[in-house]
Every structure is written in structure tokens, then in C-alpha cells.
N, C-alpha and C. Protein backbone atom coordinates (compact mmCIF):
# COMPACT_ATOMS: atom_id res chain seq x y z
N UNK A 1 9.39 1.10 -3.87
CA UNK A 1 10.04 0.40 -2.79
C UNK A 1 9.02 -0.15 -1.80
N UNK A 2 8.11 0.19 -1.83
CA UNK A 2 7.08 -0.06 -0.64
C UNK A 2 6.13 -1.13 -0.94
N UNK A 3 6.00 -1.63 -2.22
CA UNK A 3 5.98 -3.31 -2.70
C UNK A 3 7.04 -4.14 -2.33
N UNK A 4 8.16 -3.61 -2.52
CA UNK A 4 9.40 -4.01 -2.16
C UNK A 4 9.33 -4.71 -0.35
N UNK A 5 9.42 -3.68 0.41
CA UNK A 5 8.90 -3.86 1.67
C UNK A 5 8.39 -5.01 2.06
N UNK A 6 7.15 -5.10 1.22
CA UNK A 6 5.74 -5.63 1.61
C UNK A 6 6.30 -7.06 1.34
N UNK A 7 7.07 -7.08 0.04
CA UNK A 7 7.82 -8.94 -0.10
C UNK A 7 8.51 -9.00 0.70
N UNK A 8 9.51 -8.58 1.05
CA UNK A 8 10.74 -8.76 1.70
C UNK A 8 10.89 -9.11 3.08
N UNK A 9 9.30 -8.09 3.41
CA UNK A 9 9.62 -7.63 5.12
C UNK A 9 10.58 -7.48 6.04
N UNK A 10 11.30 -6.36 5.09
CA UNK A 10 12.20 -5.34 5.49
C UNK A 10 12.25 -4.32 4.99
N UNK A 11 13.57 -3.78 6.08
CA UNK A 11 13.32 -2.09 5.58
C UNK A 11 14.76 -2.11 4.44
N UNK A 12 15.50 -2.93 4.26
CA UNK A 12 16.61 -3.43 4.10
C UNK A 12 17.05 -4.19 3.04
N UNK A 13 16.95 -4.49 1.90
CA UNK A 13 17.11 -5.45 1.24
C UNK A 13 18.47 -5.93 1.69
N UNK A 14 18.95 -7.42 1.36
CA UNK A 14 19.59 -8.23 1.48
C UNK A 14 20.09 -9.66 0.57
N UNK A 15 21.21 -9.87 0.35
CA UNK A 15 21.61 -11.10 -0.95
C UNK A 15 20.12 -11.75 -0.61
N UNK A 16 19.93 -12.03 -1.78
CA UNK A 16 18.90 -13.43 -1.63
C UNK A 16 17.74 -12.54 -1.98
N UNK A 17 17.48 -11.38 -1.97
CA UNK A 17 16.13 -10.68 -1.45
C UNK A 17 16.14 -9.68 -3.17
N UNK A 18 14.09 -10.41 -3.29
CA UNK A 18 14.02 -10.05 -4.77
C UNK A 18 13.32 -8.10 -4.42
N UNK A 19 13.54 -7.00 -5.39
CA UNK A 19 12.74 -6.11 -5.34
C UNK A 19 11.58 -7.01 -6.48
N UNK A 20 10.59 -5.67 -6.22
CA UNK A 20 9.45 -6.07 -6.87
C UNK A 20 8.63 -4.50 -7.22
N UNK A 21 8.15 -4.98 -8.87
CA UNK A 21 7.37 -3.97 -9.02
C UNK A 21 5.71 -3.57 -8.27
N UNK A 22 5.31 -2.56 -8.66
CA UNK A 22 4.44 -2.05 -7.67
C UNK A 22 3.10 -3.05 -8.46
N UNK A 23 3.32 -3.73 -9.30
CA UNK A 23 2.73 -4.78 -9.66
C UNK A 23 2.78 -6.39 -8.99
N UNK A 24 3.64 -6.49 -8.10
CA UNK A 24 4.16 -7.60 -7.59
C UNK A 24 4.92 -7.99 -8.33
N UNK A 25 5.72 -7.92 -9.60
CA UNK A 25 6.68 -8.67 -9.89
C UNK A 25 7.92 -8.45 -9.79
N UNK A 26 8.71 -9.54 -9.96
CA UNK A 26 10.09 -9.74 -9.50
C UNK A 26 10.82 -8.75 -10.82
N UNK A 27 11.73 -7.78 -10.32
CA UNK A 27 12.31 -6.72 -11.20
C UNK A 27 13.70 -6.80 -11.14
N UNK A 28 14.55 -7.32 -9.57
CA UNK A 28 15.67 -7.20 -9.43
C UNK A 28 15.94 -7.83 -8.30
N UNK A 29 17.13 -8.95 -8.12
CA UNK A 29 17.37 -9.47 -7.08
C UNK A 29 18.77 -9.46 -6.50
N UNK A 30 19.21 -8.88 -5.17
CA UNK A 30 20.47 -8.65 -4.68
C UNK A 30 21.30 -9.93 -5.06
N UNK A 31 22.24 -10.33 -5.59
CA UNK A 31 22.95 -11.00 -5.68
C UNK A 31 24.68 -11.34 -5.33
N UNK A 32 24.90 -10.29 -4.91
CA UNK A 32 26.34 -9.55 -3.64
C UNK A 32 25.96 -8.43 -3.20
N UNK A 33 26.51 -8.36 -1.95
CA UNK A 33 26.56 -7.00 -1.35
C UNK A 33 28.19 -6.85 -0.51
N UNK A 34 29.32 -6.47 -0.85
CA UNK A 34 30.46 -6.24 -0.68
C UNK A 34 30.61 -5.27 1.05
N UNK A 35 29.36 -4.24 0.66
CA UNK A 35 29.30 -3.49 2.04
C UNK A 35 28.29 -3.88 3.13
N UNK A 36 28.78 -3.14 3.98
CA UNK A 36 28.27 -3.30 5.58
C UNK A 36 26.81 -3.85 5.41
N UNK A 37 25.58 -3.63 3.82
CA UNK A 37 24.50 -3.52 3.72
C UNK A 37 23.69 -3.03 4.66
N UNK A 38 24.04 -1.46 4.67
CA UNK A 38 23.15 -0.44 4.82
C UNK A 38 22.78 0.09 3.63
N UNK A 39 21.53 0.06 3.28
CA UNK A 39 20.88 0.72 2.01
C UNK A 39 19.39 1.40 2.43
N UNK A 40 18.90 2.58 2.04
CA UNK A 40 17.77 2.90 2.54
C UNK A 40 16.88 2.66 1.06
N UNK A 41 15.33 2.51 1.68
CA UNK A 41 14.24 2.10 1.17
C UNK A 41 13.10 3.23 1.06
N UNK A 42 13.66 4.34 2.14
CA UNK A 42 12.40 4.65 3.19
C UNK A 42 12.46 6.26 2.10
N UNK A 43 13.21 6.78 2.17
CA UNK A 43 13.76 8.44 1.43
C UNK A 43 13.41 8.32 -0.04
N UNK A 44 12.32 9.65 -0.20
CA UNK A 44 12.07 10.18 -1.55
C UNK A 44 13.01 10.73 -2.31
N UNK A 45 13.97 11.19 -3.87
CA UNK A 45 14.12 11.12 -4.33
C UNK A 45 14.32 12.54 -4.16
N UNK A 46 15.48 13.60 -3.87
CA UNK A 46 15.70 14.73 -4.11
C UNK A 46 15.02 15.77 -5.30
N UNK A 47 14.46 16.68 -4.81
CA UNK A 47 13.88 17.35 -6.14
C UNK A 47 14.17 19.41 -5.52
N UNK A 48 13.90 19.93 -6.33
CA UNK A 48 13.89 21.25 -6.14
C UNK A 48 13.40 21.72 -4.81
N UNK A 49 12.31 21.03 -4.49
CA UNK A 49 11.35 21.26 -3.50
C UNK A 49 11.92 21.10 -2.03
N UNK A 50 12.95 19.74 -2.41
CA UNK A 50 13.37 19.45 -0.84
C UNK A 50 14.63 20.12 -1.45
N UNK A 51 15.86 20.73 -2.14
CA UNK A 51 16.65 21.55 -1.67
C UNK A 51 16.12 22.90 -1.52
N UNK A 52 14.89 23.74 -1.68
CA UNK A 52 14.54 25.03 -1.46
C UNK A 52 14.27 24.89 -0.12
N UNK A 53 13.47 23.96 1.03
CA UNK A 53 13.42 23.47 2.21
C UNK A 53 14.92 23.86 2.93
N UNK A 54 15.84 22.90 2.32
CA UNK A 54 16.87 22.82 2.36
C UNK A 54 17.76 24.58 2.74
N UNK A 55 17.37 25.37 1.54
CA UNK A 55 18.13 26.46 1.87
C UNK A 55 18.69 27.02 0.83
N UNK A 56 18.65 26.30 -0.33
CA UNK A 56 19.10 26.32 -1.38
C UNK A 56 18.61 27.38 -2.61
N UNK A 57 19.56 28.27 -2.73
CA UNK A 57 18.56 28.99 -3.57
C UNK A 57 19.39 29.09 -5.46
N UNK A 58 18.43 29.11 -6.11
CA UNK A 58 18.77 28.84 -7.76
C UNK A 58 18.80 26.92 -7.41
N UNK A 59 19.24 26.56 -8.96
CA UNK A 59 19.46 25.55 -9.49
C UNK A 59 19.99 24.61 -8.10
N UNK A 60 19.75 23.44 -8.68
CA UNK A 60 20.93 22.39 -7.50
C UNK A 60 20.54 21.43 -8.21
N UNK A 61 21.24 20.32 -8.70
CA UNK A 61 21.17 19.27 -9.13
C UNK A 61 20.49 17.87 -8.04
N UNK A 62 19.81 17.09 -8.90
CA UNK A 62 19.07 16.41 -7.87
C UNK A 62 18.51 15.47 -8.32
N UNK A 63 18.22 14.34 -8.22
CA UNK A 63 17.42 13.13 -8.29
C UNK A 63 16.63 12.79 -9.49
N UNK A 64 15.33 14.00 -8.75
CA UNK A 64 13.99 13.55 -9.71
C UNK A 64 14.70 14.27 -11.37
N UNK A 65 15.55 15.08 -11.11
CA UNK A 65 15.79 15.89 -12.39
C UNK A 65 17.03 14.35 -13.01
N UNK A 66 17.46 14.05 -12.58
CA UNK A 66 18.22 12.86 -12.72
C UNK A 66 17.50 12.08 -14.25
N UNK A 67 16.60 11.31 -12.94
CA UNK A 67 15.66 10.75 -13.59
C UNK A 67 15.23 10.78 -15.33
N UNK A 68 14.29 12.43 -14.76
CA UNK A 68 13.83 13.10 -15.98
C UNK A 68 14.63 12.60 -17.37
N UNK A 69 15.92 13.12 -16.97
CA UNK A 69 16.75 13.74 -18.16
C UNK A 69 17.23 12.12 -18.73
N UNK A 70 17.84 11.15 -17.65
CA UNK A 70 17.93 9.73 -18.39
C UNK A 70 17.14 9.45 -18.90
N UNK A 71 15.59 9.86 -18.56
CA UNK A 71 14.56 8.82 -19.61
C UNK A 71 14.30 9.45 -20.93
N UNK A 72 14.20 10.86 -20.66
CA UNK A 72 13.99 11.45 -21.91
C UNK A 72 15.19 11.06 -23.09
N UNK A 73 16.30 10.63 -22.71
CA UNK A 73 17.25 10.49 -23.63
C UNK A 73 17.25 9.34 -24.73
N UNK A 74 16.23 8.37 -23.88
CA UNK A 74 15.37 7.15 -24.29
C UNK A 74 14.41 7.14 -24.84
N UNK A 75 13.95 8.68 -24.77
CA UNK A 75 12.74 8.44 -25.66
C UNK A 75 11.40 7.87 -24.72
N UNK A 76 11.60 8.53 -23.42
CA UNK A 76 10.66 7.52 -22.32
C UNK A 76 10.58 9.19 -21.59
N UNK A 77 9.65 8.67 -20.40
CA UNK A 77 9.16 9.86 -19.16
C UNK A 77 8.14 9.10 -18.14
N UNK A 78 8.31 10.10 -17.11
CA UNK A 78 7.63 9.41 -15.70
C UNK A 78 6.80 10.30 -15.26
N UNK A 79 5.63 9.98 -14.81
CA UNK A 79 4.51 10.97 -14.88
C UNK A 79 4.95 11.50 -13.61
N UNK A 80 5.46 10.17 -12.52
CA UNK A 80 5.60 10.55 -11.06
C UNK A 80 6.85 9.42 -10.79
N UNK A 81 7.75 10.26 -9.92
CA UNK A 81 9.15 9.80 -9.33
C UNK A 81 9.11 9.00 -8.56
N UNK A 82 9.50 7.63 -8.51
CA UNK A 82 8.94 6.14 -7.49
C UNK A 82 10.18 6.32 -6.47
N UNK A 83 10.15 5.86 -5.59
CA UNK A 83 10.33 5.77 -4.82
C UNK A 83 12.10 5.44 -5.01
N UNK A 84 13.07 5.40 -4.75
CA UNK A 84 14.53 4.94 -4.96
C UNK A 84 14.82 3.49 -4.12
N UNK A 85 15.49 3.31 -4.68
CA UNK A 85 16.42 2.32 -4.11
C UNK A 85 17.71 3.04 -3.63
N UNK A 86 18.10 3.95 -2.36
CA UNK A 86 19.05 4.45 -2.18
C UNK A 86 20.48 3.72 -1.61
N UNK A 87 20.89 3.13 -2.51
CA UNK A 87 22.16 2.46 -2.41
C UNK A 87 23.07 3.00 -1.16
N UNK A 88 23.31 2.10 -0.26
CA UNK A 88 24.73 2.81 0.47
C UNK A 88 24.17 3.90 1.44
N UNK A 89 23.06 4.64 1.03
CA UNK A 89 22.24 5.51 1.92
C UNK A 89 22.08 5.06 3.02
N UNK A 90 22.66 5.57 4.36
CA UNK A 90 22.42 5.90 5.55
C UNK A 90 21.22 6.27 6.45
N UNK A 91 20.34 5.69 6.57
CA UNK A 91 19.32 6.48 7.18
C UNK A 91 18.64 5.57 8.46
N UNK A 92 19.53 5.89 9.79
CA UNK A 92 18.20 4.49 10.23
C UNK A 92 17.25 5.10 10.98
N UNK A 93 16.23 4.19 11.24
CA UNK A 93 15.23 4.97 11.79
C UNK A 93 15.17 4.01 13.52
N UNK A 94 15.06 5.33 14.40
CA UNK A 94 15.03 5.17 15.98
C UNK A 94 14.11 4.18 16.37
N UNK A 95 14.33 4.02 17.24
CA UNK A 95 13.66 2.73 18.69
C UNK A 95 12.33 3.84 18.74
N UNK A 96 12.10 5.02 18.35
CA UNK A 96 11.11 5.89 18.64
C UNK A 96 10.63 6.24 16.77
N UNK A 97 11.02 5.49 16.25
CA UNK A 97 10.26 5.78 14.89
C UNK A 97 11.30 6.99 14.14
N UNK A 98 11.93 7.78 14.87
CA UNK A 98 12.59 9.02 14.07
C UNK A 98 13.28 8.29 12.92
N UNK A 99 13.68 9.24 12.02
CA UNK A 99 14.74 9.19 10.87
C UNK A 99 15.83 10.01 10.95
N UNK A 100 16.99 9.36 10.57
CA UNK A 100 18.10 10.64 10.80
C UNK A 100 18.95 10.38 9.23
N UNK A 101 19.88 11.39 8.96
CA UNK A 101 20.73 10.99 7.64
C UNK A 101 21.99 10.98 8.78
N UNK A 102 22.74 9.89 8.10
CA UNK A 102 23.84 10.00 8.60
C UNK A 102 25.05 9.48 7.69
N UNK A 103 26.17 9.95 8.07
CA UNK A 103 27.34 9.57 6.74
C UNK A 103 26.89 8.25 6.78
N UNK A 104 27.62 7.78 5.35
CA UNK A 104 27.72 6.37 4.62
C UNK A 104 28.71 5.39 5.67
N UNK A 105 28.24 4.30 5.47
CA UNK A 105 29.25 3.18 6.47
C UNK A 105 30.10 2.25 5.24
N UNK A 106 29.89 2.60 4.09
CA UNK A 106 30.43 2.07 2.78
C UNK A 106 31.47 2.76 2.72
N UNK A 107 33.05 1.56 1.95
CA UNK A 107 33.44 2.35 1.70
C UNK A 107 34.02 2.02 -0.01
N UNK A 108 35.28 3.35 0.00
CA UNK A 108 34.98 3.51 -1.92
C UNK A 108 35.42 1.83 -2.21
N UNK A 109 34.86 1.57 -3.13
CA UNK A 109 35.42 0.06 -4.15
C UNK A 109 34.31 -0.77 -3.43
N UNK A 110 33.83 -0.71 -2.43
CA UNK A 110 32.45 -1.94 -2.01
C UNK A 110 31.39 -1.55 -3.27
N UNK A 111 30.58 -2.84 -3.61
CA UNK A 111 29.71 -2.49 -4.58
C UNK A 111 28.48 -3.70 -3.95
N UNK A 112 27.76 -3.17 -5.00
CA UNK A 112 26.35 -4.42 -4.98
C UNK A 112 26.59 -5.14 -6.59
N UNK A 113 25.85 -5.57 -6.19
CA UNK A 113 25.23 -6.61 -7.82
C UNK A 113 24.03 -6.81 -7.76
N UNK A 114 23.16 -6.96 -8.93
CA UNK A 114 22.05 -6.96 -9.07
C UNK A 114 21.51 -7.89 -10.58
N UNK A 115 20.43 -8.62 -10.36
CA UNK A 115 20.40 -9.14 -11.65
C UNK A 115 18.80 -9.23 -11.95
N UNK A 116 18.89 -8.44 -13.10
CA UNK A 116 17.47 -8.17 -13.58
C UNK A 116 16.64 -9.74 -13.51
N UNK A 117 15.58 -9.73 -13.05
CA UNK A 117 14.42 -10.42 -13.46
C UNK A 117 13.53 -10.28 -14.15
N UNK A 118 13.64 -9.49 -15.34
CA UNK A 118 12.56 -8.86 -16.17
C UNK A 118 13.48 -7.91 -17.41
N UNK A 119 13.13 -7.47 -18.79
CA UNK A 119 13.70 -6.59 -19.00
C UNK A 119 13.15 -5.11 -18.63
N UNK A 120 14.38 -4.36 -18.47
CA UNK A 120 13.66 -2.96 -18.07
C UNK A 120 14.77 -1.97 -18.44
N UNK A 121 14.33 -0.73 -17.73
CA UNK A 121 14.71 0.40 -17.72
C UNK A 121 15.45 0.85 -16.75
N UNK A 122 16.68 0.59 -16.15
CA UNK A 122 16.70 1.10 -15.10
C UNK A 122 17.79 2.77 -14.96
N UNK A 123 17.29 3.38 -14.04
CA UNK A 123 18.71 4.74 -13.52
C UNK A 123 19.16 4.37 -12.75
N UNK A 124 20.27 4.76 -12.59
CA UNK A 124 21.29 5.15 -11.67
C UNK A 124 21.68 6.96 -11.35
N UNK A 125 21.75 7.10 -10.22
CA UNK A 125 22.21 8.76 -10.16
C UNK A 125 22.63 8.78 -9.36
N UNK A 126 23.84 9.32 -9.26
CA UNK A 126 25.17 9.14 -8.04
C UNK A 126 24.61 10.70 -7.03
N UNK A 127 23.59 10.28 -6.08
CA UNK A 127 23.34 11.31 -5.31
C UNK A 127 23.40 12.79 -5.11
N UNK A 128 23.76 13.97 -5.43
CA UNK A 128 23.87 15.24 -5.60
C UNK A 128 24.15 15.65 -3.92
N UNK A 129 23.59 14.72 -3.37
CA UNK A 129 23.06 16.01 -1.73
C UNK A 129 24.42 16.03 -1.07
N UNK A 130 24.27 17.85 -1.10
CA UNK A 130 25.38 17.86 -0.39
C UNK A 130 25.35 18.68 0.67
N UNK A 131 23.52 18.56 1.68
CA UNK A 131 22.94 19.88 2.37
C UNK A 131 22.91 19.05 3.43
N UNK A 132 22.80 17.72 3.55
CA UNK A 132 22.72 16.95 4.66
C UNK A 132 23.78 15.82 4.58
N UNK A 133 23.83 14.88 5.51
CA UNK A 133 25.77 14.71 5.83
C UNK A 133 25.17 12.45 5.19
N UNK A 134 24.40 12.54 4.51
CA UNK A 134 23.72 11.28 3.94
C UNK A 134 25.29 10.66 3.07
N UNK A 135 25.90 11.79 1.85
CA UNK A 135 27.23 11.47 1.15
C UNK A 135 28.12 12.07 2.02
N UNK A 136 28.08 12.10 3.52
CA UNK A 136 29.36 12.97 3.97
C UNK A 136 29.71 13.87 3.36
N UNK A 137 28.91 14.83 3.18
CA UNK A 137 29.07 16.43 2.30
C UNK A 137 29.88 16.22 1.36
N UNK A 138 29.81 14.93 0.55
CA UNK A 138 31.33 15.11 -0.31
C UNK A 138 30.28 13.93 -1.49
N UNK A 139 29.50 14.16 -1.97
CA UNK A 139 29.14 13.55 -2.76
C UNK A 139 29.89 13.21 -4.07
N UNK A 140 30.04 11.89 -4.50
CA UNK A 140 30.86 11.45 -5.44
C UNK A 140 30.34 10.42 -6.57
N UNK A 141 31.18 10.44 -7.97
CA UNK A 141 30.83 9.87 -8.58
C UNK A 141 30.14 8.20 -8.56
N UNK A 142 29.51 7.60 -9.18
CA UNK A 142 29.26 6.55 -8.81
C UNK A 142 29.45 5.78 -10.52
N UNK A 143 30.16 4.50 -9.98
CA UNK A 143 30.55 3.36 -11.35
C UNK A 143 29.06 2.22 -11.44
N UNK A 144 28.87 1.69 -12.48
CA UNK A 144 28.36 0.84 -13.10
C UNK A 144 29.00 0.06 -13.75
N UNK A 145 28.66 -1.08 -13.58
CA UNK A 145 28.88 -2.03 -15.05
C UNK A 145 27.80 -3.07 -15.32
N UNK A 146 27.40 -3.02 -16.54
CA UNK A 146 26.37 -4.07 -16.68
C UNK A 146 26.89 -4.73 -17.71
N UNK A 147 26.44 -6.40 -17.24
CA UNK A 147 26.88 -7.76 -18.12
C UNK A 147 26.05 -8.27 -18.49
């Protein structure tokens, strides 16, 4: 995401606005956004580490394990977890730099669209967290469709 950033110059993507790989190239470009377009850029990718922080003790489902398990099913793997594109994610950051999670301003049936510029690989993982109020403690399934 932080190539992403660096094209865009925002924290925000927006219709019109291409992501980009950490190569500079064009990977994916917003092409609707149905909701309020709040999406965060800025938040790493849930892993064991941040629910044991968290409070969490045994198993908890989460992100980077997300990840893992889609690629391996492909016959693929990631040495290291990039950064997300957190859809719908809540997070803004203060007039003083802070970060906060805060419920979603989306609501159910708003979607995005997206249209590859490249072929690739991509995940999807309908969020897990349910330790901070980011899914309104009620984390839920998430739909796809690709054309």
C-alpha cells in the first residue's frame, strides 16, 4: 500500500485512483465505490502477534493466516504479509497524527469494484477482528464476484 500512497497521494484510494505494485505498476484500479469511501491503507494485517497483544489467548483466526492458507491452496506462498488494502476499514488518523479503529460507516449491500490491470493473484479475507470495534464487534461474511 505504501507505493500505493506514493501514486495516489493519499491515504484513501478513490474511483479513478490506480493501486500499484511495490514495483510501480498499475495492479488495480477503483472503478465504483457504492460507500461513504472510507477504506484504510495505513493497518497491518492481523496475525497471532497482534491478537496475543490483544488478549487473546489460544488460536484466533486472522489475516496473515488468511493469506497463508489461500495461497498455499494455489500452490503459491509469501515470504512476508504486504500490507492490505482494508476495505470499508475505519481508521482515521487525528489533526495530531493519532490512529483510532472505529466502527464501519458502510453499510451491508454497498460494495467496491475493482478492475485488474495486470494478471494476478489476488485475496480477499472478510476480517476476523473482533477485539477492537474496526467490524463493530460483529465481524461478517464478505461476497465477491469476479467477471
Amino acid at each position: 500500500m505504501e507505493h500505493s500512497r506514493a501514486s495516489m497521494l493519499r491515504l484513501i484510494p478513490r474511483v479513478g485512483d490506480t493501486l500499484t505494485t511495490n514495483r510501480r505498476r498499475a495492479i488495480l484500479t477503483f472503478v465504483a465505490d457504492t460507500s461513504p469511501g472510507i477504506h484504510d491503507t495505513l493497518i497491518a494485517a492481523c496475525d497471532i502477534h497482534r491478537y496475543r497483544q490483544l488478549g487473546a489467548v489460544g488460536h484466533h483466526d486472522n489475516c496473515t493466516h488468511n493469506l497463508a492458507h489461500a495461497l498455499e491452496t494455489v500452490g503459491l506462498s509469501a515470504t512476508v504479509t504486504p500490507t492490505p488494502l482494508n476495505l470499508f476499514m475505519n481508521v482515521p488518523v487525528a489533526d495530531n497524527g493519532e490512529l483510532d479503529f472505529k466502527p464501519p460507516v458502510s453499510e451491508a449491500g454497498q460494495y467496491v469494484a475493482l478492475r485488474a490491470e495486470m494478471d494476478l493473484v489476488i485475496v480477499f479475507s472478510a476480517c476476523p477482528q473482533d477485539m477492537v470495534p474496526v467490524n463493530d464487534m460483529r465481524p461478517t461474511d464478505a461476497h465477491f464476484l469476479i467477471a
